[in-house]
Protein backbone atom coordinates (compact mmCIF):
# COMPACT_ATOMS: atom_id res chain seq x y z
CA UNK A 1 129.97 -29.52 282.92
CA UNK A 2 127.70 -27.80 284.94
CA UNK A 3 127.83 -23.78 284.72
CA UNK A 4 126.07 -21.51 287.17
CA UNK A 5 125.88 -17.76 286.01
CA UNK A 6 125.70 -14.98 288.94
CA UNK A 7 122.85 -12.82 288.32
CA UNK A 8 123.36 -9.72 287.21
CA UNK A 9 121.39 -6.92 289.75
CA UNK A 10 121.26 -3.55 289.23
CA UNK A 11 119.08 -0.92 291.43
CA UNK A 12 116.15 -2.54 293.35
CA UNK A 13 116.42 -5.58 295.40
CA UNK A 14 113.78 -8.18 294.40
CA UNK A 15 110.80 -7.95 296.53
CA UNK A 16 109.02 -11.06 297.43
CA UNK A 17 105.06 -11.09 295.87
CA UNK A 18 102.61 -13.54 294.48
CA UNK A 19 103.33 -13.96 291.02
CA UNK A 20 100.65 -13.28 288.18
CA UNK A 21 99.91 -15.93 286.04
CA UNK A 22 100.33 -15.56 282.19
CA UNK A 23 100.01 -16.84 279.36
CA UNK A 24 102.98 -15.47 277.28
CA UNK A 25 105.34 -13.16 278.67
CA UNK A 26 106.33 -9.50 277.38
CA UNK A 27 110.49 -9.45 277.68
CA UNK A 28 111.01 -13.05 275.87
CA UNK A 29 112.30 -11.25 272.72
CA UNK A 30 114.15 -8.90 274.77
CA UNK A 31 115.79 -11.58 276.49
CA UNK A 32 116.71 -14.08 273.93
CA UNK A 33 118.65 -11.13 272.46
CA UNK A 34 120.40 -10.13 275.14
CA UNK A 35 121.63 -13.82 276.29
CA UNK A 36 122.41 -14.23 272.65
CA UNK A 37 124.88 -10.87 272.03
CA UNK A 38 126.01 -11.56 275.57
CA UNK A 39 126.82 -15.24 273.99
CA UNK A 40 128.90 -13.84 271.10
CA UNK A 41 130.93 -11.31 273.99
CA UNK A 42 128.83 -8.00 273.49
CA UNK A 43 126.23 -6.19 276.33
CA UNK A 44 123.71 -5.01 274.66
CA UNK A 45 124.29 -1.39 275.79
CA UNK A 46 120.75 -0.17 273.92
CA UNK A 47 118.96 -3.16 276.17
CA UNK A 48 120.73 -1.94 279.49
CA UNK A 49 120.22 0.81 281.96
CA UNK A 50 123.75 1.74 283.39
CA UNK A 51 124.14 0.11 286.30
CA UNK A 52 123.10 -3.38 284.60
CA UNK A 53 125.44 -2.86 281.63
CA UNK A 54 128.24 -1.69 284.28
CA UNK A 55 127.51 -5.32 285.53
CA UNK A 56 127.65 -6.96 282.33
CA UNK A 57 130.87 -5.58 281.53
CA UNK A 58 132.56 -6.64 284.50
CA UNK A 59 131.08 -10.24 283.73
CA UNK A 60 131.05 -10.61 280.20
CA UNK A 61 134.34 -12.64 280.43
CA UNK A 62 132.89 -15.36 282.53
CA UNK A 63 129.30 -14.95 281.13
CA UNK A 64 129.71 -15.16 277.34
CA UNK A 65 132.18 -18.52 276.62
CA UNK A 66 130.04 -20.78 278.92
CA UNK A 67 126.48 -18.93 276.82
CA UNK A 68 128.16 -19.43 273.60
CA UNK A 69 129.44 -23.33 274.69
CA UNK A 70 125.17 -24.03 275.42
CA UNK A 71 124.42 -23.17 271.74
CA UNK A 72 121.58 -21.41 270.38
CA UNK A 73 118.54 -20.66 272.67
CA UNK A 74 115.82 -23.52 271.56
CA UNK A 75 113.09 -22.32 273.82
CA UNK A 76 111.67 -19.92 276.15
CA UNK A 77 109.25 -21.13 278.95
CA UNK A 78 107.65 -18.23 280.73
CA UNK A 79 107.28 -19.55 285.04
CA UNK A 80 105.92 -16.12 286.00
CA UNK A 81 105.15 -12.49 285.98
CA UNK A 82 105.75 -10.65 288.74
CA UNK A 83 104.32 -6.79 289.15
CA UNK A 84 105.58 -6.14 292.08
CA UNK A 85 107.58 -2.83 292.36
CA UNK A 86 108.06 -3.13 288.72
CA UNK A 87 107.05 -6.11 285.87
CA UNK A 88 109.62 -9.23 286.45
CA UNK A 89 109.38 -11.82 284.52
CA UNK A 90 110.68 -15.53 285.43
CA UNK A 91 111.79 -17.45 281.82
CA UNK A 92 113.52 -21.49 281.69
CA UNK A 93 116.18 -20.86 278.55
CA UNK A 94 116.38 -24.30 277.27
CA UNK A 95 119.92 -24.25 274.77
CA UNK A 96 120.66 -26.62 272.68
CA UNK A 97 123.21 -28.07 274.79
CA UNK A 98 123.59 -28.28 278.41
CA UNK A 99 120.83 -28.08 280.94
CA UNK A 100 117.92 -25.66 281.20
CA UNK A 101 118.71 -22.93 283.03
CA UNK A 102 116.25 -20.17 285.28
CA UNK A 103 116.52 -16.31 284.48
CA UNK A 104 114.36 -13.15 285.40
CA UNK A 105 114.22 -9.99 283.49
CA UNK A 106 112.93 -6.95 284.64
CA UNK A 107 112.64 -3.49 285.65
CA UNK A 108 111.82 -1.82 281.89
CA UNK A 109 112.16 2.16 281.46
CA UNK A 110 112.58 3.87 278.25
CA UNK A 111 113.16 0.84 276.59
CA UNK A 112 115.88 -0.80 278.54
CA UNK A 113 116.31 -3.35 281.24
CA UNK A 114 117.74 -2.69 284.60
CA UNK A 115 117.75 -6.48 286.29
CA UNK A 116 118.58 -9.62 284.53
């Protein structure tokens, strides 16, 4: 079974650029921990700024069986970087079951996240 997760957007809305090439990305940590508390049915509230965790709360029912039903994150494959209005970054989460699936992170302040 095929699962497609709605993003979760808080503040800003994504502005088009030309990505930045790199390497290794800064928020792949950051967001194998989120997608794996979100997994066992928990938003990382110390991850999120408000109006992402608001968002997470109101989707952690439909967001956390299908996360936990994938299995453990195998793999991290950073697409892009994005600076534009703010550091994005573009990951593939490759589970252990299930397809691979596409998800940005972004907008960092005092140590939390407001776009995933």
């Amino acid at each position: 079974m095929n699962y497609t997760f709605p993003f979760l957007f808080a503040g800003a809305v994504l502005a088009m650029s030309a990505p930045v090439a790199a390497a290794q990305g800064n928020y792949s940590a950051a967001l194998r921990t989120i997608l794996t508390r979100t997994a066992t049915g928990t938003c990382p509230s110390d991850m999120m700024q408000p109006k992402l965790l608001k968002a997470c709360k109101q989707q952690i029912s439909k967001m956390g069986p299908p996360l936990t039903k994938k299995g453990p994150i195998k793999k991290l494959t950073l697409l892009k970087a994005d600076l534009a209005g703010g550091r994005e970054e573009t990951y593939v989460v490759t589970f252990e079951k299930g397809t691979p699936q596409t998800w940005l992170i972004g907008g960092l302040k005092d140590g939390s996240f407001s776009g995933l």
